[in-house]
PDB file of N, CA and C in Angstrom:
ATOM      1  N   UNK A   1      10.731   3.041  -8.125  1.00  0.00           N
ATOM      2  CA  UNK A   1      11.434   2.663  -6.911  1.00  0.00           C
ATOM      3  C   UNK A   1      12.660   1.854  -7.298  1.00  0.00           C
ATOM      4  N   UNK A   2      13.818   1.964  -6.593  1.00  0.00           N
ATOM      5  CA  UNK A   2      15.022   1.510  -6.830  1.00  0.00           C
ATOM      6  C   UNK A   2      15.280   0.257  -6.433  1.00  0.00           C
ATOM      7  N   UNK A   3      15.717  -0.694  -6.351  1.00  0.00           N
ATOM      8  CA  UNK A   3      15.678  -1.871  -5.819  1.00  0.00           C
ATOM      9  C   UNK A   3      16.761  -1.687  -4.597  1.00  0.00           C
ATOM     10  N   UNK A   4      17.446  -1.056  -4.426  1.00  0.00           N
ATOM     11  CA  UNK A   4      18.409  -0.120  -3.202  1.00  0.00           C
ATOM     12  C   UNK A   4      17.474   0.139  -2.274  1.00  0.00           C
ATOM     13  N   UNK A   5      16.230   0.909  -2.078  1.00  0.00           N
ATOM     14  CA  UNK A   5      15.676   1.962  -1.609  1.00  0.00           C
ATOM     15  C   UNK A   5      14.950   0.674  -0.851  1.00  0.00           C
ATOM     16  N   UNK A   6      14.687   1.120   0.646  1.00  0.00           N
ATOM     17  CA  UNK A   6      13.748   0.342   1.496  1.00  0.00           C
ATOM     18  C   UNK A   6      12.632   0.762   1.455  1.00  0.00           C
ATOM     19  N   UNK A   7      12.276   1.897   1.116  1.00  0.00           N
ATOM     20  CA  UNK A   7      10.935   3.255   1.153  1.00  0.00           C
ATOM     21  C   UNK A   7      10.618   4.202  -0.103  1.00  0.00           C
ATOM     22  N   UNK A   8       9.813   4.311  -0.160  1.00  0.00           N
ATOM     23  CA  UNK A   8       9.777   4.952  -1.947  1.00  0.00           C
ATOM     24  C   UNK A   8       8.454   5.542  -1.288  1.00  0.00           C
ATOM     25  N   UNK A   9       8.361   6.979  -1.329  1.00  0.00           N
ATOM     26  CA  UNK A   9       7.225   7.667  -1.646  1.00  0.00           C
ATOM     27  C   UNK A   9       6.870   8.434  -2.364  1.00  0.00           C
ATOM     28  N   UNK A  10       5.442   8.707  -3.306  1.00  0.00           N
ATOM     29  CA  UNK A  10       5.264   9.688  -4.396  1.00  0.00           C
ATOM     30  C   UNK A  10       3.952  10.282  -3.852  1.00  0.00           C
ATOM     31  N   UNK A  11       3.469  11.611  -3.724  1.00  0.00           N
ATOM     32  CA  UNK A  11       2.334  12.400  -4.008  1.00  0.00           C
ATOM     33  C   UNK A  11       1.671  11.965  -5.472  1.00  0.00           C
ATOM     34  N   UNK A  12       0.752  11.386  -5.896  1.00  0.00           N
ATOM     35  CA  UNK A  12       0.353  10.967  -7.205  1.00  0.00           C
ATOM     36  C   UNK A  12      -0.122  12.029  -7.794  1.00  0.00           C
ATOM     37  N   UNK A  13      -1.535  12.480  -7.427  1.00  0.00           N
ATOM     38  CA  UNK A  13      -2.054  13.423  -7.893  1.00  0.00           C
ATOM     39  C   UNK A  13      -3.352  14.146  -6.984  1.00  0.00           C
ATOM     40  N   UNK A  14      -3.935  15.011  -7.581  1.00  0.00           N
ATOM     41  CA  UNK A  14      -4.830  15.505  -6.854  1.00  0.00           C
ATOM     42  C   UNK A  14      -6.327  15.132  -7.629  1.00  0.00           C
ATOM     43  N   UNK A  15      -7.148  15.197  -7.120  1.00  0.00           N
ATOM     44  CA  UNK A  15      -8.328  14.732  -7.739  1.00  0.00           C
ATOM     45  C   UNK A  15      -9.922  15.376  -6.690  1.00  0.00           C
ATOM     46  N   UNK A  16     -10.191  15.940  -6.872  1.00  0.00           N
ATOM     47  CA  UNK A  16     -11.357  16.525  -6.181  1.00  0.00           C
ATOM     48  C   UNK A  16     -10.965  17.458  -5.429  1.00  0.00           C
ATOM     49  N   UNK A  17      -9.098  18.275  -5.425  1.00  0.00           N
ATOM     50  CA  UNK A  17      -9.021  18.487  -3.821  1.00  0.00           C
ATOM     51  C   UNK A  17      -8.493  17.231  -2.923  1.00  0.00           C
ATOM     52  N   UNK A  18      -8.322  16.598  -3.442  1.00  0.00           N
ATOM     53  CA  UNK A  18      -7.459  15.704  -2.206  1.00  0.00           C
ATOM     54  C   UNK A  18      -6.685  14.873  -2.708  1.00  0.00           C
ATOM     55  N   UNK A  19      -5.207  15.210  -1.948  1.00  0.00           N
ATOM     56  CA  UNK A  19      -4.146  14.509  -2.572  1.00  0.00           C
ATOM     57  C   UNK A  19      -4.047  13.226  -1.646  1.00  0.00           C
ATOM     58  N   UNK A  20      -3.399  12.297  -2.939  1.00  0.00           N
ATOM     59  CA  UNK A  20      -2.931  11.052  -2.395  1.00  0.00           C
ATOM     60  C   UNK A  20      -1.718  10.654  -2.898  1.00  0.00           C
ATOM     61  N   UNK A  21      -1.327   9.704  -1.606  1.00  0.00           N
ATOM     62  CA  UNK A  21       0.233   9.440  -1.798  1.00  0.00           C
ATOM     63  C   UNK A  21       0.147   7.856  -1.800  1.00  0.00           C
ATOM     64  N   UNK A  22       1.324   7.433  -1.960  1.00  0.00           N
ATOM     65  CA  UNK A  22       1.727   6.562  -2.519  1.00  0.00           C
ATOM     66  C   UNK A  22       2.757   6.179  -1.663  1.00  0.00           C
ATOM     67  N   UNK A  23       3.075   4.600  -1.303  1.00  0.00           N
ATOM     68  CA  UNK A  23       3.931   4.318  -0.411  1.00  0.00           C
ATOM     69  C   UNK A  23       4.368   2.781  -0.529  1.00  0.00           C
ATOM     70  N   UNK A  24       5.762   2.410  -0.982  1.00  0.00           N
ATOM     71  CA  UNK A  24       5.820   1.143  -1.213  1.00  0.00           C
ATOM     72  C   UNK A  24       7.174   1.292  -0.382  1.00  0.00           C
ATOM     73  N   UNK A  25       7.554  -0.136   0.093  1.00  0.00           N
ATOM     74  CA  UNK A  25       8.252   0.148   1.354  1.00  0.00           C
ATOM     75  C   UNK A  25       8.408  -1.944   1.415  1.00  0.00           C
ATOM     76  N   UNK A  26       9.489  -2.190   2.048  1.00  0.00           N
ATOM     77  CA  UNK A  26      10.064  -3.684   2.386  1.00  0.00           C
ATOM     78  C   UNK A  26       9.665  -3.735   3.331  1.00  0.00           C
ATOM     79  N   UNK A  27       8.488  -4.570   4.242  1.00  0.00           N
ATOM     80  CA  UNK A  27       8.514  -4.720   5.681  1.00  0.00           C
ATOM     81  C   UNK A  27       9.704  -6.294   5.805  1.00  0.00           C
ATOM     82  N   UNK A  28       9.767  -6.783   5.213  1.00  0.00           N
ATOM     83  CA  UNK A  28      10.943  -7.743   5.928  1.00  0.00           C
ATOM     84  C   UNK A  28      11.924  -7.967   4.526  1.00  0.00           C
ATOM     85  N   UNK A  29      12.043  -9.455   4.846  1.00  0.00           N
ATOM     86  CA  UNK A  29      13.282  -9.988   3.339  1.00  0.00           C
ATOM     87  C   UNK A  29      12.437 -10.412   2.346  1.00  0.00           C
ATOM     88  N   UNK A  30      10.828 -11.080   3.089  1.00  0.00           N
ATOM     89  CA  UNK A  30       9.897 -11.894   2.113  1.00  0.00           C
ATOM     90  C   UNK A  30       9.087 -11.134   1.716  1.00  0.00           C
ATOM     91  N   UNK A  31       8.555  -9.879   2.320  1.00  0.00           N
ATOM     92  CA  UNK A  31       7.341  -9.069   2.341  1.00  0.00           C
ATOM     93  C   UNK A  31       7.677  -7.677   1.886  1.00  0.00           C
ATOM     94  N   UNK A  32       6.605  -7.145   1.163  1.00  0.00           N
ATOM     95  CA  UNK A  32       6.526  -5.881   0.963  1.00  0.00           C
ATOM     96  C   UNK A  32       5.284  -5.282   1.053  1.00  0.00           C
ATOM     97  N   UNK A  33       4.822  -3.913   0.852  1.00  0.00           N
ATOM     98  CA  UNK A  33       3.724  -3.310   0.838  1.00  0.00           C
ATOM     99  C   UNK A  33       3.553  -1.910  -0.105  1.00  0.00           C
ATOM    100  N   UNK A  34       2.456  -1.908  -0.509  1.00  0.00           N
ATOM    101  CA  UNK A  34       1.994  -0.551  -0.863  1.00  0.00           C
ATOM    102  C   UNK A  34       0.663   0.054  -0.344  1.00  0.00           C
ATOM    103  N   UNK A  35       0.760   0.951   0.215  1.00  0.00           N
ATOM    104  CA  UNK A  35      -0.269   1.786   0.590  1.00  0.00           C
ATOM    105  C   UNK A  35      -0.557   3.194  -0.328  1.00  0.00           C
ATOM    106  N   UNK A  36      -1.793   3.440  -0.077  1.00  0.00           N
ATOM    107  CA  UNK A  36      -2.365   4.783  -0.481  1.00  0.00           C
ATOM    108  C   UNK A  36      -3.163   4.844   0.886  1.00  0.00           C
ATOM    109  N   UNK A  37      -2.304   6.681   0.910  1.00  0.00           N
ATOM    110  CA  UNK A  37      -3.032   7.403   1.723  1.00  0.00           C
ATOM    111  C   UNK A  37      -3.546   8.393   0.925  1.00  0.00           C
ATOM    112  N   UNK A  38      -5.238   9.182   1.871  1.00  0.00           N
ATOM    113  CA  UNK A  38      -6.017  10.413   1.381  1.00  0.00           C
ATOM    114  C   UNK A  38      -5.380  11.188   2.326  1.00  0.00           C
ATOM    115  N   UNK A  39      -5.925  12.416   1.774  1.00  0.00           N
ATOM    116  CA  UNK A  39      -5.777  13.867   2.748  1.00  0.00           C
ATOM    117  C   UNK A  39      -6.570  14.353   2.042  1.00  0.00           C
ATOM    118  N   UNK A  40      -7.352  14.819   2.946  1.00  0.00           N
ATOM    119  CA  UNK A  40      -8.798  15.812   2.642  1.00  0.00           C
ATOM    120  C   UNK A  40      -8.323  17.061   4.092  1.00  0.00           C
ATOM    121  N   UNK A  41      -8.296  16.609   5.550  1.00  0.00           N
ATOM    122  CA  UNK A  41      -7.832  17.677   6.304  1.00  0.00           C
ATOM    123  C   UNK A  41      -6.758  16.665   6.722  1.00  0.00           C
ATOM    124  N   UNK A  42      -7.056  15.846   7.325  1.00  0.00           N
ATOM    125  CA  UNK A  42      -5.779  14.627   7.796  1.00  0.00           C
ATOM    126  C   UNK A  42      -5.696  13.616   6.942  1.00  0.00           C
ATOM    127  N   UNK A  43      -4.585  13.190   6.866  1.00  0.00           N
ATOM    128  CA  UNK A  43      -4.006  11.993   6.213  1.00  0.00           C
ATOM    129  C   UNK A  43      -4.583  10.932   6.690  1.00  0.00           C
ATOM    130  N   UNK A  44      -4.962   9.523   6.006  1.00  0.00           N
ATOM    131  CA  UNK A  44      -5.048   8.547   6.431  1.00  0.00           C
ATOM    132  C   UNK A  44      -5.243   7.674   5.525  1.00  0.00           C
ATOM    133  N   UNK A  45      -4.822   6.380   6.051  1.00  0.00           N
ATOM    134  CA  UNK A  45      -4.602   5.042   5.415  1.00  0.00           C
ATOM    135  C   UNK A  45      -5.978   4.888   4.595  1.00  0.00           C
ATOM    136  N   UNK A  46      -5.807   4.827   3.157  1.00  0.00           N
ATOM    137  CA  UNK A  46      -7.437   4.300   2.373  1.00  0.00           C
ATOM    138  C   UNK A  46      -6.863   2.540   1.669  1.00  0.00           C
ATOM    139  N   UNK A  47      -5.907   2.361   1.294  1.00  0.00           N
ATOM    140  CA  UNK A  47      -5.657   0.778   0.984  1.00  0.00           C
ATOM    141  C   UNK A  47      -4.383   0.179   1.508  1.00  0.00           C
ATOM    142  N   UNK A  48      -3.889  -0.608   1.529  1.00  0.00           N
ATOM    143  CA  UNK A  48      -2.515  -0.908   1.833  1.00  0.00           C
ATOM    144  C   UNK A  48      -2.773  -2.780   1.364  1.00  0.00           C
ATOM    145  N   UNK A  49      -1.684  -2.911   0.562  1.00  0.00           N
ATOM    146  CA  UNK A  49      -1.672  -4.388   0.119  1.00  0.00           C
ATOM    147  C   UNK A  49      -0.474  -4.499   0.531  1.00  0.00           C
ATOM    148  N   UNK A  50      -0.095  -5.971   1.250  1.00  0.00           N
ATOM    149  CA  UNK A  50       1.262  -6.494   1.826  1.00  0.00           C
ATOM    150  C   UNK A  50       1.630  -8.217   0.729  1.00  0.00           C
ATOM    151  N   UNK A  51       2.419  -7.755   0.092  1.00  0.00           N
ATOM    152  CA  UNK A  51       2.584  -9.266  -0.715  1.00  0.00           C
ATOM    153  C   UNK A  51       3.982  -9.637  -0.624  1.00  0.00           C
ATOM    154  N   UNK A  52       4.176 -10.909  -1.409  1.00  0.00           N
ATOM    155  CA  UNK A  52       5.706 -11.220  -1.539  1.00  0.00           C
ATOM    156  C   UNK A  52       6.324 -10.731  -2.961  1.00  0.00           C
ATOM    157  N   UNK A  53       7.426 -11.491  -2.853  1.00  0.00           N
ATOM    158  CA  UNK A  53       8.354 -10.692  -3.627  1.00  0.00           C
ATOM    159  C   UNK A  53       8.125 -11.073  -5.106  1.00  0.00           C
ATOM    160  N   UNK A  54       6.992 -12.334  -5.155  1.00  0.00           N
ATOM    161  CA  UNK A  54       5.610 -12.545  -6.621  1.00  0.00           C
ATOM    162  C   UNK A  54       4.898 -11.941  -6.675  1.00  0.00           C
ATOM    163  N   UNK A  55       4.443 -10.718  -6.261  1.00  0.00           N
ATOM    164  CA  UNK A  55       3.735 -10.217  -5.859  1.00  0.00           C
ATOM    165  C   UNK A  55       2.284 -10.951  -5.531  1.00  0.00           C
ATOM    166  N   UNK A  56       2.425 -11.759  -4.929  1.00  0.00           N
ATOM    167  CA  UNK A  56       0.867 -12.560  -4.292  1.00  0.00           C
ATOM    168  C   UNK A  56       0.468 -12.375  -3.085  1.00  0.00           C
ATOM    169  N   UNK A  57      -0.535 -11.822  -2.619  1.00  0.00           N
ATOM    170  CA  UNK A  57      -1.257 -10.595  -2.416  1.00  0.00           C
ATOM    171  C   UNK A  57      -1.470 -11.283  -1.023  1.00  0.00           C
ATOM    172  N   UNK A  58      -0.924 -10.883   0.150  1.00  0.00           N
ATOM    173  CA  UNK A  58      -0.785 -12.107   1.561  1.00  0.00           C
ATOM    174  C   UNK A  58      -2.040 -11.197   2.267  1.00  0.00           C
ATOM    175  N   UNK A  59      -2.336  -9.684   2.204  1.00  0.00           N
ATOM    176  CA  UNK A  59      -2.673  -9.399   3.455  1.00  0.00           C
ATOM    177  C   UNK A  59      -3.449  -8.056   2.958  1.00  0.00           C
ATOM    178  N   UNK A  60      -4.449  -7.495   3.127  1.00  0.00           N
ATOM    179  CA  UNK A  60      -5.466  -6.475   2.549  1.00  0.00           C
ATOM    180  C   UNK A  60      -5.537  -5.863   4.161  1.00  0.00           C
ATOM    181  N   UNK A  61      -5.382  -3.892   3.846  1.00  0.00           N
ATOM    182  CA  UNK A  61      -6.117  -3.411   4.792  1.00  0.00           C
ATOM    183  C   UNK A  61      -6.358  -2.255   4.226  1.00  0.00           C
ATOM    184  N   UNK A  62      -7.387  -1.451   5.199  1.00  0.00           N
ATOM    185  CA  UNK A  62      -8.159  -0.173   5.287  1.00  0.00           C
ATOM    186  C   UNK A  62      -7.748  -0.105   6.200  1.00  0.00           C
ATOM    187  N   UNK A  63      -8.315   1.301   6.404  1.00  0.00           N
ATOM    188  CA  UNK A  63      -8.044   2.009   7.502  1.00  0.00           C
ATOM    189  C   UNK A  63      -8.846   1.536   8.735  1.00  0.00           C
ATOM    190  N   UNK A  64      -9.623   0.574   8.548  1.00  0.00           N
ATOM    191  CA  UNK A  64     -10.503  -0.068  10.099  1.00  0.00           C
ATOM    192  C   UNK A  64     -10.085  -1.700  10.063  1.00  0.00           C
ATOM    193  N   UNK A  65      -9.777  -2.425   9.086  1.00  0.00           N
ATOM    194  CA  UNK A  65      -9.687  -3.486   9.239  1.00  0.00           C
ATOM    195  C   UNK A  65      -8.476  -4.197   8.908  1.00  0.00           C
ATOM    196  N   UNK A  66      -7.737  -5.584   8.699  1.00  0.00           N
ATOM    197  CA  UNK A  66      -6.717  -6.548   8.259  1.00  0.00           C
ATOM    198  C   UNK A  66      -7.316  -7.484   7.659  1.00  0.00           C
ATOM    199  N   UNK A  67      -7.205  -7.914   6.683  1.00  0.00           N
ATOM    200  CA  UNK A  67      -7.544  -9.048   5.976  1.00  0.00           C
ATOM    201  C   UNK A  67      -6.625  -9.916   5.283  1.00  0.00           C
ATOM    202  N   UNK A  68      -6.410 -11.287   6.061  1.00  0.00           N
ATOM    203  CA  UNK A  68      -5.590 -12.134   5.506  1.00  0.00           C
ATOM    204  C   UNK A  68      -6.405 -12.203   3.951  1.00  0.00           C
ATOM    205  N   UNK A  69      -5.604 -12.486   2.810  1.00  0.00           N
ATOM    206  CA  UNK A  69      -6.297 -12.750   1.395  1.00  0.00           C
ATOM    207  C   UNK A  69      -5.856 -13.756   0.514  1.00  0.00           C
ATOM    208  N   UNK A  70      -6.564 -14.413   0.200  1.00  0.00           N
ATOM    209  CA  UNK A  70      -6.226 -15.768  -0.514  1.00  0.00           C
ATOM    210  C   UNK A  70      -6.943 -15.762  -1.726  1.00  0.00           C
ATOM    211  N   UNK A  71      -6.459 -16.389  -3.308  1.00  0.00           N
ATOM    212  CA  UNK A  71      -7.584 -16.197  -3.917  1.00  0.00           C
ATOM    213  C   UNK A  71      -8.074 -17.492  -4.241  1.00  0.00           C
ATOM    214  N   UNK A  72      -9.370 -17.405  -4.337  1.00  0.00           N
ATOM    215  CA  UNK A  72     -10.553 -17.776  -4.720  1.00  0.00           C
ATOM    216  C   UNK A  72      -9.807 -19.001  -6.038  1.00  0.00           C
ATOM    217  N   UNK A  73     -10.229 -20.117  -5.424  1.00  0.00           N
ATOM    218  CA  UNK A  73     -10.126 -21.313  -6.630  1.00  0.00           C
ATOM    219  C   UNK A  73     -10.784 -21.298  -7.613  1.00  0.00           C
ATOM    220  N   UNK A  74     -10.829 -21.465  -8.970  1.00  0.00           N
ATOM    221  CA  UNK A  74     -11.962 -21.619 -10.221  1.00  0.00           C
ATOM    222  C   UNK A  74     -12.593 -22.951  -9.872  1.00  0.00           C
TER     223      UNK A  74
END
């Protein structure tokens, strides 16, 4: 992905019969995201991580849920 580009998508590969893509994309100035989607008959959301531009990891989802994410102190 270009540092130009607001949207970057790749088809990765196939694996059983079902391709997945790849999707990294700027939602604002501070935030970004990458998702993977499946396709088996329809497409749909299987991970999506939203972080900053450290990549530190603000926000976890699936396709049913949102999860603010923080990590875990030693």
């Amino acid at each position: 992905m270009s540092n130009h580009q607001v949207i970057d998508t790749a088809y990765v590969y196939r694996k059983n019969y079902h391709v997945r893509r790849v999707r990294i994309e700027r939602v604002n100035d501070t935030l970004f995201s990458t998702s993977i989607y499946t396709k088996i008959i329809l497409e749909q959301l299987t991970l999506r991580l939203l972080y900053d531009k450290d990549y530190k990891i603000k926000k976890i989802q699936t396709y049913t849920v949102v999860k603010d994410y923080s990590p875990q102190s030693p």
